[in-house]
Protein backbone atom coordinates (compact mmCIF):
# COMPACT_ATOMS: atom_id res chain seq x y z
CA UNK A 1 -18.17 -4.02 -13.12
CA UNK A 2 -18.01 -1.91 -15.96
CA UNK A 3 -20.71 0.46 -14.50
CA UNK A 4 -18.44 1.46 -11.61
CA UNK A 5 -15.64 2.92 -14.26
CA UNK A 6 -18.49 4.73 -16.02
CA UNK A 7 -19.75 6.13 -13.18
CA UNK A 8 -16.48 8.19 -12.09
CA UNK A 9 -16.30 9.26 -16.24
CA UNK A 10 -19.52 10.72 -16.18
CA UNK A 11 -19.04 13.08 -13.03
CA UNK A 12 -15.88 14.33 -14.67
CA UNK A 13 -15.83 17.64 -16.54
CA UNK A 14 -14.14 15.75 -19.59
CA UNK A 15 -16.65 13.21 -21.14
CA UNK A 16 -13.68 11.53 -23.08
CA UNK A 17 -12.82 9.86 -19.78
CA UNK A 18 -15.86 7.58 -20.33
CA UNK A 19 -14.54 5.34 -22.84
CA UNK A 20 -11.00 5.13 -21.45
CA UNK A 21 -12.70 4.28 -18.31
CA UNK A 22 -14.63 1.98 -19.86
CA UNK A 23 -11.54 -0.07 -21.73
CA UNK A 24 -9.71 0.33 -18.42
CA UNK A 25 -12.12 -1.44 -16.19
C-alpha cells in the first residue's frame, strides 16, 4: 500500500520525505 507511506510523508514538515517514502514502500 503505497498510500500508507505517503500518508506519514505528507504530515512531515519536510515534503522530500514523500518520494523516498514512496520508493521505500
Amino acid at each position: 500500500m503505497p498510500r500508507a507511506g505517503i500518508e506519514p510523508a505528507l504530515s512531515g514538515p519536510q515534503p522530500d520525505v514523500l518520494p523516498l517514502y514512496y520508493r521505500g514502500e
